[in-house]
C-alpha atoms as a PDB file:
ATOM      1  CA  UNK A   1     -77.355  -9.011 -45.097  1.00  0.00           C
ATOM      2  CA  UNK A   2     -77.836 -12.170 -44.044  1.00  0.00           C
ATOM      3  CA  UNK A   3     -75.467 -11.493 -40.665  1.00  0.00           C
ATOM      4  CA  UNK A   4     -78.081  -8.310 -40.123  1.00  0.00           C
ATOM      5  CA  UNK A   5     -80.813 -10.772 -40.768  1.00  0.00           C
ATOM      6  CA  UNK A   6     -79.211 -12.931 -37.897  1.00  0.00           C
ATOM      7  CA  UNK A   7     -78.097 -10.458 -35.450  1.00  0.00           C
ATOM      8  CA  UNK A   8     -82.200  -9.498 -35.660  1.00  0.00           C
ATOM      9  CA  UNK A   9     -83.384 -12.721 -35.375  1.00  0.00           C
ATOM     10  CA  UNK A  10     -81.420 -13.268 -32.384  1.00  0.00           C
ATOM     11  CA  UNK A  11     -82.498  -9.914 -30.893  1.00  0.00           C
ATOM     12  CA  UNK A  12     -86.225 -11.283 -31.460  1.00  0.00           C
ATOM     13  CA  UNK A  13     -85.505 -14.871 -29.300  1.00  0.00           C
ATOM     14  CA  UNK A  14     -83.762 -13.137 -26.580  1.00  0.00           C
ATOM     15  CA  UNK A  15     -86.985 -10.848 -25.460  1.00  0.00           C
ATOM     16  CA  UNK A  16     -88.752 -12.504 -23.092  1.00  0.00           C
ATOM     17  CA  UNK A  17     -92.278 -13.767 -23.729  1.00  0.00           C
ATOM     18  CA  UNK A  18     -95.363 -13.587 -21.929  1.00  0.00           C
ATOM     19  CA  UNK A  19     -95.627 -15.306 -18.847  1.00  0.00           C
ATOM     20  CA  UNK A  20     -99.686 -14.335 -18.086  1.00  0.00           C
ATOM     21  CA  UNK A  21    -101.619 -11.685 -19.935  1.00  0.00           C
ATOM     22  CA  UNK A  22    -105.285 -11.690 -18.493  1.00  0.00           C
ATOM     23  CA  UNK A  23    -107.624  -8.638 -19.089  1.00  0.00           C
ATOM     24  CA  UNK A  24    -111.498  -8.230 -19.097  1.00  0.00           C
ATOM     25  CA  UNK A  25    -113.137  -5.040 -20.682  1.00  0.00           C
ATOM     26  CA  UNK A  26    -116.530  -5.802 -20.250  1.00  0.00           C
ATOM     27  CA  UNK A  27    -116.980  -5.532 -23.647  1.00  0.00           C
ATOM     28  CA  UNK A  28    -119.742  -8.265 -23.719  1.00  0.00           C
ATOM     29  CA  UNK A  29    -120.708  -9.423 -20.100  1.00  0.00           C
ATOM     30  CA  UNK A  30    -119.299  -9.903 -16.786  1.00  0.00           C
ATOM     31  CA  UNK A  31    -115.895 -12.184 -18.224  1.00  0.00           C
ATOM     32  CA  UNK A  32    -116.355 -14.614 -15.173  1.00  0.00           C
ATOM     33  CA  UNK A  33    -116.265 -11.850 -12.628  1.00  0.00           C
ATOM     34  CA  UNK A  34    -118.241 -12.320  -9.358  1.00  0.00           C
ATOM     35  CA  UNK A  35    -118.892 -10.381  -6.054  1.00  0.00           C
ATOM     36  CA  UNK A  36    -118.264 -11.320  -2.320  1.00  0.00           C
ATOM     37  CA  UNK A  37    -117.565 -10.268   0.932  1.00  0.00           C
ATOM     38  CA  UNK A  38    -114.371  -9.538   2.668  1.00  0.00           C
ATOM     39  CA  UNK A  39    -114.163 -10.018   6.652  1.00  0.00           C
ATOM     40  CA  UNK A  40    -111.509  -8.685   8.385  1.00  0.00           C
ATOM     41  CA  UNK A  41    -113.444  -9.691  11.860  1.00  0.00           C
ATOM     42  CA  UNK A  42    -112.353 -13.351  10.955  1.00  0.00           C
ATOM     43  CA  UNK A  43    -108.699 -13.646  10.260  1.00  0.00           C
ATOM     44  CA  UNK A  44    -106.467 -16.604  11.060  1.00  0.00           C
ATOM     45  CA  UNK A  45    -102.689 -15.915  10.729  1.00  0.00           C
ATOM     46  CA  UNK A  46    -102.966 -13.125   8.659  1.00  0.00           C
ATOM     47  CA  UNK A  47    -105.680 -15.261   5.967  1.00  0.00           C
ATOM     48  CA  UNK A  48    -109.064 -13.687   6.340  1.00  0.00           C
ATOM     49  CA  UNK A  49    -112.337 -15.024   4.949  1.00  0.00           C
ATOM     50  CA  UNK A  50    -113.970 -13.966   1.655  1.00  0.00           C
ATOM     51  CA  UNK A  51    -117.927 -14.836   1.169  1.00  0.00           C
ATOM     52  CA  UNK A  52    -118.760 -15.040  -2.437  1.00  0.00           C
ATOM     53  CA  UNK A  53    -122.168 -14.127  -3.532  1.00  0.00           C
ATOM     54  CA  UNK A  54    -122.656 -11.993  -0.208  1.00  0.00           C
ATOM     55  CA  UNK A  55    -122.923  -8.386   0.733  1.00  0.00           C
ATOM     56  CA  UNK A  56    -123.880  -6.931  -2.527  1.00  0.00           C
ATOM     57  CA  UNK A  57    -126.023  -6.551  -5.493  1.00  0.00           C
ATOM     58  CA  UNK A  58    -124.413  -8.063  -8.713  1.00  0.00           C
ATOM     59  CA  UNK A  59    -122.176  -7.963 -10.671  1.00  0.00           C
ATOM     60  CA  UNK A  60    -124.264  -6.238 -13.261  1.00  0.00           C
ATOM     61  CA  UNK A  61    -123.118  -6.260 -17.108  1.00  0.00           C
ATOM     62  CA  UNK A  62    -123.517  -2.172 -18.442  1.00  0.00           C
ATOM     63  CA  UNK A  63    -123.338  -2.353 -22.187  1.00  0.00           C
ATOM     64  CA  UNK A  64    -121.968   1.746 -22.246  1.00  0.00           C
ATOM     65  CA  UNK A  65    -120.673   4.061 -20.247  1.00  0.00           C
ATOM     66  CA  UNK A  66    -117.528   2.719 -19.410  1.00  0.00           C
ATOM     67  CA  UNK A  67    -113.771   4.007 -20.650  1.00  0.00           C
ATOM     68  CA  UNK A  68    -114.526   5.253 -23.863  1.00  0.00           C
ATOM     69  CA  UNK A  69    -117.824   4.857 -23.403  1.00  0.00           C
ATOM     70  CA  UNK A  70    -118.087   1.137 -24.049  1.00  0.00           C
ATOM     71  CA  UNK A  71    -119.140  -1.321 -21.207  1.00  0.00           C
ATOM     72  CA  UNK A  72    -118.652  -1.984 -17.380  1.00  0.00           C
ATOM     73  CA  UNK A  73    -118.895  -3.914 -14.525  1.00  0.00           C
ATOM     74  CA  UNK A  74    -121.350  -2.411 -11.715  1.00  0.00           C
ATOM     75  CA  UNK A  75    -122.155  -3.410  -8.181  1.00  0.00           C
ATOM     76  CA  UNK A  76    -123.858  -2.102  -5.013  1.00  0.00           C
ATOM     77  CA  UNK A  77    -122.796  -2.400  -1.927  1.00  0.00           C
ATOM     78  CA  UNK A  78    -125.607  -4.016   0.683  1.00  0.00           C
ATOM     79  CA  UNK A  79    -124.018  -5.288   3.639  1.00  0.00           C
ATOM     80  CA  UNK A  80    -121.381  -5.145   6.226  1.00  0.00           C
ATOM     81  CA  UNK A  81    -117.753  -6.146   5.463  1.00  0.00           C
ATOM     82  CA  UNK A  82    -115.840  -5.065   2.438  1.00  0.00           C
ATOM     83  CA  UNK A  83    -117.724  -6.173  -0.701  1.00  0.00           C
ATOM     84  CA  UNK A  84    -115.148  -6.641  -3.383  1.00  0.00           C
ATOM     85  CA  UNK A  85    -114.970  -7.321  -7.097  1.00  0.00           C
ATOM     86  CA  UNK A  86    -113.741 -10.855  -7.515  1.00  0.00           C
ATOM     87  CA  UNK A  87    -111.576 -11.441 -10.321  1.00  0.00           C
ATOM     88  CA  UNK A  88    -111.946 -14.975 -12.468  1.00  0.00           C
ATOM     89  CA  UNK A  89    -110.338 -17.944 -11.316  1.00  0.00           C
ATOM     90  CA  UNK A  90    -108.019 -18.236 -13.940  1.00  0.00           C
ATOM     91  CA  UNK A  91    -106.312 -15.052 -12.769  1.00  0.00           C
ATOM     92  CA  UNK A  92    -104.502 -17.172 -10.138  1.00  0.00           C
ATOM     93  CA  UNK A  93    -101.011 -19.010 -10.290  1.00  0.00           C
ATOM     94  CA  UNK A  94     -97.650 -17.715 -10.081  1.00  0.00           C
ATOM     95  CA  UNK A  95     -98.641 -13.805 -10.728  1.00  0.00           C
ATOM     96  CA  UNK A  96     -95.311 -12.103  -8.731  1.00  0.00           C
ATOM     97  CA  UNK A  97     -93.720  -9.446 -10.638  1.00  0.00           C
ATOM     98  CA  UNK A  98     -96.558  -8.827 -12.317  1.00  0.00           C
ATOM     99  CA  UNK A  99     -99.365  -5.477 -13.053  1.00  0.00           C
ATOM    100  CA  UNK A 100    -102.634  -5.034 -12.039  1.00  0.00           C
ATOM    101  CA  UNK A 101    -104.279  -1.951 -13.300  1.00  0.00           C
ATOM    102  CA  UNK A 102    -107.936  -1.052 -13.525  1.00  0.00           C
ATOM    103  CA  UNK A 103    -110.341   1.874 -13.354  1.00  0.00           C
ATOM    104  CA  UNK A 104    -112.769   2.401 -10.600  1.00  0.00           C
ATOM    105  CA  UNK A 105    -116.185   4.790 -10.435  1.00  0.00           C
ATOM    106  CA  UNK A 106    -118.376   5.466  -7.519  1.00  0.00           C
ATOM    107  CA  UNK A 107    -121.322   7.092  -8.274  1.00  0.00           C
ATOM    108  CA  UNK A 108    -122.167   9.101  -6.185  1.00  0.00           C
ATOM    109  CA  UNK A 109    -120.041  12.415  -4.551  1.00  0.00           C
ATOM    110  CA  UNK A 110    -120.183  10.922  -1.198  1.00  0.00           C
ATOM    111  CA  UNK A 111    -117.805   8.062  -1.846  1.00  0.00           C
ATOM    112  CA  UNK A 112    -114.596   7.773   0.766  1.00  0.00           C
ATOM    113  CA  UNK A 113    -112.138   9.606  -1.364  1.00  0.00           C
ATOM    114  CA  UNK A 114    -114.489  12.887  -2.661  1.00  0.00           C
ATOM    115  CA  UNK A 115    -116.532  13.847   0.227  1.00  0.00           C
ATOM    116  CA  UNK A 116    -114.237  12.636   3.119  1.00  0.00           C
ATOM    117  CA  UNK A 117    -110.869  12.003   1.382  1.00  0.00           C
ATOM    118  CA  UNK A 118    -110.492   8.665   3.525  1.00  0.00           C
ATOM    119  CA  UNK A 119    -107.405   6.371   2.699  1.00  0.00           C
ATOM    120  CA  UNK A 120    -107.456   3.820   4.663  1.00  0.00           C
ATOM    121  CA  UNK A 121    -109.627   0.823   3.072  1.00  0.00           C
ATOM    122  CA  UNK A 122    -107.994  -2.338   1.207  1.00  0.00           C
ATOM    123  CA  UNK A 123    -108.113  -1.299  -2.892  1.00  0.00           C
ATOM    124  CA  UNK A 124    -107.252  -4.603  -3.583  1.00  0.00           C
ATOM    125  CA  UNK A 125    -106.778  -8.010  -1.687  1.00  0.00           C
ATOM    126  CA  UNK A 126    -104.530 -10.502  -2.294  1.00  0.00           C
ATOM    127  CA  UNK A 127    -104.968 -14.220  -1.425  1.00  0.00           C
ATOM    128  CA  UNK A 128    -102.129 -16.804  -1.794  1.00  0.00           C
ATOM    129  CA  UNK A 129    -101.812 -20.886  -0.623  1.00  0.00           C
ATOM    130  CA  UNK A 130     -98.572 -19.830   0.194  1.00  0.00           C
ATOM    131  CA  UNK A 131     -98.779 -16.715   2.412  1.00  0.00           C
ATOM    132  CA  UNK A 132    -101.040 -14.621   4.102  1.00  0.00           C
ATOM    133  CA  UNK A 133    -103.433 -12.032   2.999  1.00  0.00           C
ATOM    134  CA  UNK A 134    -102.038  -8.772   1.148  1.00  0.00           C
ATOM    135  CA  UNK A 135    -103.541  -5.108   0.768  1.00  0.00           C
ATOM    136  CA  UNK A 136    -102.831  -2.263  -1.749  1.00  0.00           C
ATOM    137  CA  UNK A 137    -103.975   0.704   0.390  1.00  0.00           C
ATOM    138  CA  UNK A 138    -102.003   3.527  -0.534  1.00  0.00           C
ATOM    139  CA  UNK A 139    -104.110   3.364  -4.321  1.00  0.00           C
ATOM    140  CA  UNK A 140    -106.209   6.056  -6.183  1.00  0.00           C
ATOM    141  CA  UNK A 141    -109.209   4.279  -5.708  1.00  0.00           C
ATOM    142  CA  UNK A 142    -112.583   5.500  -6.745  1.00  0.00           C
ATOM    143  CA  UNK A 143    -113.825   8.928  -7.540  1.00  0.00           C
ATOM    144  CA  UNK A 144    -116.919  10.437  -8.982  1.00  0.00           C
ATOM    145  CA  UNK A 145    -114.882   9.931 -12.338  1.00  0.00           C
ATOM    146  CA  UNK A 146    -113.440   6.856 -13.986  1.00  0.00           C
ATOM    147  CA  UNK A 147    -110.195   6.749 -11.835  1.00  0.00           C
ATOM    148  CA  UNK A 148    -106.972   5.052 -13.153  1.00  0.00           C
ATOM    149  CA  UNK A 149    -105.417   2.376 -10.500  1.00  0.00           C
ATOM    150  CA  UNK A 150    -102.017   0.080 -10.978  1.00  0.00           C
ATOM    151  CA  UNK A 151    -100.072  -1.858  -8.109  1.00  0.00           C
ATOM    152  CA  UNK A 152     -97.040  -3.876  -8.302  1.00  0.00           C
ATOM    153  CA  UNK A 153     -97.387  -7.470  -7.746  1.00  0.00           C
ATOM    154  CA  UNK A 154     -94.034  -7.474  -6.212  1.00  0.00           C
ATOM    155  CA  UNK A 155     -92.382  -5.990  -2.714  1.00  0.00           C
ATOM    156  CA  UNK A 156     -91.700  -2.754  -4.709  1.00  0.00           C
ATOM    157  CA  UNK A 157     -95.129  -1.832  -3.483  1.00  0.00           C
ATOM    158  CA  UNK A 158     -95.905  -0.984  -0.065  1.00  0.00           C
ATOM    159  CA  UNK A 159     -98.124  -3.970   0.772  1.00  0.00           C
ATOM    160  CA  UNK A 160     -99.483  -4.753   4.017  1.00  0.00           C
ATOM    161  CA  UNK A 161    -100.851  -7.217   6.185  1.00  0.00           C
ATOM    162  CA  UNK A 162    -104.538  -7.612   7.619  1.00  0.00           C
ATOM    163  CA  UNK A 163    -103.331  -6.474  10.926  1.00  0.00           C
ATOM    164  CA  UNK A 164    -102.260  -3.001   9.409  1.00  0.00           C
ATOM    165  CA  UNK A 165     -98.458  -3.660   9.436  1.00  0.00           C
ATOM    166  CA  UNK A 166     -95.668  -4.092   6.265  1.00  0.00           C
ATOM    167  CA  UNK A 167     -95.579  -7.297   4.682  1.00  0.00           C
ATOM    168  CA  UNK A 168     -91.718  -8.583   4.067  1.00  0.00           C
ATOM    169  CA  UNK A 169     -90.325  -8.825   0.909  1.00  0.00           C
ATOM    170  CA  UNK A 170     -90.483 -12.872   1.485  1.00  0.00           C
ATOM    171  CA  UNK A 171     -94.000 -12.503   2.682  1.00  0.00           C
ATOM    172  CA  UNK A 172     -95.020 -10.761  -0.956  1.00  0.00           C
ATOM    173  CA  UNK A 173     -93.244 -13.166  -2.796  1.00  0.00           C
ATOM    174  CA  UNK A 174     -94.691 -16.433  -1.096  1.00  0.00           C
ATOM    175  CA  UNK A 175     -98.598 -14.900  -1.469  1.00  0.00           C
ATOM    176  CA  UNK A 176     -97.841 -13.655  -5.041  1.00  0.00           C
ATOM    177  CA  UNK A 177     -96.280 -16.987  -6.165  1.00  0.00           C
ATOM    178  CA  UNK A 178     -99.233 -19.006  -4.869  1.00  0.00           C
ATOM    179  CA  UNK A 179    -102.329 -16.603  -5.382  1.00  0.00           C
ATOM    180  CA  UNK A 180    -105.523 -17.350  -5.535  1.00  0.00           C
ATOM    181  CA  UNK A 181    -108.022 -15.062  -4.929  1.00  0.00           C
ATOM    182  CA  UNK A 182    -108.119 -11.223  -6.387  1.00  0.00           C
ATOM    183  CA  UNK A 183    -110.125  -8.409  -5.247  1.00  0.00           C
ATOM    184  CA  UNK A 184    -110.785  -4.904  -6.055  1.00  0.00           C
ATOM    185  CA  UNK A 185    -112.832  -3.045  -3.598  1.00  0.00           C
ATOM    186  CA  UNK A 186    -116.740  -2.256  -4.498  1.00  0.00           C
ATOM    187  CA  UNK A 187    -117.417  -0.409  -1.338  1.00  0.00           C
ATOM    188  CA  UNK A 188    -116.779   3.329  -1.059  1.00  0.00           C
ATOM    189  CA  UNK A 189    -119.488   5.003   1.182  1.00  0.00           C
ATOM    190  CA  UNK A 190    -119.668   4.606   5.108  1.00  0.00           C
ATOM    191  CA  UNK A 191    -122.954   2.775   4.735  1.00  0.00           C
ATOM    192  CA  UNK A 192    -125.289   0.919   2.173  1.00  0.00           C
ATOM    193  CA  UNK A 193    -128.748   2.355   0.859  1.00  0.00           C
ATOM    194  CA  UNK A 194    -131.476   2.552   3.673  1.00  0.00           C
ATOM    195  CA  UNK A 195    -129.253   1.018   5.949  1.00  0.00           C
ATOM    196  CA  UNK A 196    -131.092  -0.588   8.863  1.00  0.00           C
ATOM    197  CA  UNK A 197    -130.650   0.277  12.264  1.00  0.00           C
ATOM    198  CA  UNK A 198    -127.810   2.529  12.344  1.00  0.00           C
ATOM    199  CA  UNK A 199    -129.423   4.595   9.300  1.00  0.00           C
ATOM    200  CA  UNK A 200    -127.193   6.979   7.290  1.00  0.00           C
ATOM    201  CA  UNK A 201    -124.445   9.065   8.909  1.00  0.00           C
ATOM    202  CA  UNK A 202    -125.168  11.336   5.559  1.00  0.00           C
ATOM    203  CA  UNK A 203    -127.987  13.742   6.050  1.00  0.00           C
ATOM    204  CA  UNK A 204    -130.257  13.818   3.546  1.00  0.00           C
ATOM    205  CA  UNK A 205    -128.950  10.925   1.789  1.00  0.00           C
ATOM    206  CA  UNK A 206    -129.952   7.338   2.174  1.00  0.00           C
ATOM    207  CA  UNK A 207    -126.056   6.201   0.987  1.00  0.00           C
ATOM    208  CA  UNK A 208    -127.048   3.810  -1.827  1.00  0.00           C
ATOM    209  CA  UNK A 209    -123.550   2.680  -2.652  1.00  0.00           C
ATOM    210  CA  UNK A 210    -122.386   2.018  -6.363  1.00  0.00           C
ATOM    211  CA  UNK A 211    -119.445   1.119  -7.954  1.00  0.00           C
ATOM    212  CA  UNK A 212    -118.243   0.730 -11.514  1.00  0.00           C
ATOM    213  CA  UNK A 213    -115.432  -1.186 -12.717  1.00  0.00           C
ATOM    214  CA  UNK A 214    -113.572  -1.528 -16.017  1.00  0.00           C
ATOM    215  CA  UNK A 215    -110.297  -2.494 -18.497  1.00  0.00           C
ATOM    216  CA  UNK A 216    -109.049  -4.522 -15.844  1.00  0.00           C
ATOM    217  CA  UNK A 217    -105.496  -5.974 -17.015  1.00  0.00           C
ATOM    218  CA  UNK A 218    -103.051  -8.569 -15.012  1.00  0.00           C
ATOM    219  CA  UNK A 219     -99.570  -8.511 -16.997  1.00  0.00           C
ATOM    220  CA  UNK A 220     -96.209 -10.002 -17.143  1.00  0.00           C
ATOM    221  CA  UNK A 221     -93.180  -7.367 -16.635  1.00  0.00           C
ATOM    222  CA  UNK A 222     -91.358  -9.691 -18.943  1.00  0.00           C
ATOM    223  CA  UNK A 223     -93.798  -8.730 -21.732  1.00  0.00           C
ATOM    224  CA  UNK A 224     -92.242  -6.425 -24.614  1.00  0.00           C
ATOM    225  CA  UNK A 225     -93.632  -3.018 -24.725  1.00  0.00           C
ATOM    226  CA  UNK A 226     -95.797  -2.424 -28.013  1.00  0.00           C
ATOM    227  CA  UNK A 227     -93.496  -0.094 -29.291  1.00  0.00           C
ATOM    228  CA  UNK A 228     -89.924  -2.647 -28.603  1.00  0.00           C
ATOM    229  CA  UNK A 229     -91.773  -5.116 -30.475  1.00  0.00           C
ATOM    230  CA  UNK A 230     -93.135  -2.874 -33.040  1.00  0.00           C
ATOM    231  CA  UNK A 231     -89.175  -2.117 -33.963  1.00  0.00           C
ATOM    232  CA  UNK A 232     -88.195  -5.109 -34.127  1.00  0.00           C
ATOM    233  CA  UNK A 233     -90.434  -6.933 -36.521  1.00  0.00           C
ATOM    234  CA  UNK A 234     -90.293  -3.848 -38.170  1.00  0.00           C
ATOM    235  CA  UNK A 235     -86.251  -4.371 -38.839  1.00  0.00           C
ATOM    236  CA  UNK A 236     -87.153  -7.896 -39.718  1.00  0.00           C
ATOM    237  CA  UNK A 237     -89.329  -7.057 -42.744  1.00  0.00           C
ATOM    238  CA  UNK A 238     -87.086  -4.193 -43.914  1.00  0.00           C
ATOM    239  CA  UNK A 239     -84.262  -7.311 -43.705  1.00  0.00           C
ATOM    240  CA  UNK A 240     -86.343  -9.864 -45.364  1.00  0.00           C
ATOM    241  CA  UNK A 241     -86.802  -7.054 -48.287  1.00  0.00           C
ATOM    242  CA  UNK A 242     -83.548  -5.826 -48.642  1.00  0.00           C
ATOM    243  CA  UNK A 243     -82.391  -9.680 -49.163  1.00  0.00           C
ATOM    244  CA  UNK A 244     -85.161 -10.326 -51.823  1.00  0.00           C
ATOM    245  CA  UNK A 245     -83.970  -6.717 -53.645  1.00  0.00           C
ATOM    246  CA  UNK A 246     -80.642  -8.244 -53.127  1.00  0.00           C
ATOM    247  CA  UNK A 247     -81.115 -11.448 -55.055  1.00  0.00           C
ATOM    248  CA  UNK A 248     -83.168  -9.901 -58.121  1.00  0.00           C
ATOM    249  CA  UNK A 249     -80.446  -7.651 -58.563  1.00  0.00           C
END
């Protein structure tokens, strides 16, 4: 028993542990998320500028409505650019190998992926000390209905550069290992509400632009799954009984 006892306890040091775990639900407020603008008209090699607090309305705190019908992050689009959900600071650091996943909502039908089926925008942006800008394109993004998202944070994904071409393995790794900025697009019509000048390319609609964002989680791949680690501690306990059964008798 008590070489079973070792052989688990053993088993239990060599699983990795978490490197980074961060996640925001929205459960009670905006969890340090902000709003900004993305400009891909002012890129120096391959690091474009972000303007936070511009080119939207929000972030707004909704209490319900969200996955399972608890609450969500909302903002509107109102502005030129890319306006982007920007996630805490903390959510920075050495992040390669890693998961992002999240859930995006537009509401309204007329959103890039329902009415015109347009791929083509940056999902999510990437910023690094150590290398240059990189964008998850080829993502889900948002539909009229809460729409699942996940991207590798490592070159397994098909990341690209703000200039539209593959970033290299080494380029992933050196933006990845160094990031510091992450953003999740918040702009999916052609246009914002009452748009000046230009108007609406919609007829009929004034393209009031709305986006909803929720269970937001940046993992560790060297985190145990749930059900590993559910196993294992319980083979510990059944262990730890059989020994105390062992000495009564």
């Amino acid at each position: 028993m008590k070489r079973l006892l070792m052989i688990l306890l053993l088993a239990a040091a060599s699983l990795p542990g978490a490197v980074f775990n961060f996640s925001s639900s929205f459960e009670t407020g905006t969890e340090g998320w902000t709003i900004g603008n993305y400009n891909s008209n002012y890129c120096v090699s391959g690091v474009c500028s972000f303007s936070p607090g511009v080119g939207g309305l929000g972030p707004y705190w909704n209490p319900s409505g969200g996955i399972g019908g608890g609450g969500y992050l909302s903002a509107e689009d109102f502005g030129g650019g890319f306006l982007m959900f920007l996630a805490p600071s903390a959510w920075s650091g050495n992040v390669y190998g890693g998961t992002l996943s999240f859930h995006l909502k537009s509401f309204t039908q007329y959103n890039y992926r329902d009415y015109y089926g347009y791929v083509g925008d940056p999902v999510v942006v990437v910023q690094g000390s150590g290398g240059p800008d990189l964008r998850a394109i080829a993502l889900p993004g948002a539909t009229q209905n809460w729409t699942f998202n996940q991207v590798a944070f490592d070159s397994s994904f098909g990341w690209v550069l703000s200039d539209g071409s593959s970033a290299s393995p080494a380029q992933v790794q050196a933006t990845m290992s160094t990031v510091t900025q992450i953003a999740i697009l918040a702009d999916w019509v052609p246009a914002y509400r009452d748009r000046p000048v230009y108007g609406c390319p919609i007829p009929g609609y004034n393209c009031e632009d709305i986006t909803g964002l929720d269970e937001v989680r940046l993992y560790s791949s060297e985190i145990p799954e749930p059900g590993t680690a559910g196993l294992l501690l319980l083979g510990l306990a059944a262990a730890a009984g059989w020994r105390r059964a062992g000495r009564k008798a």
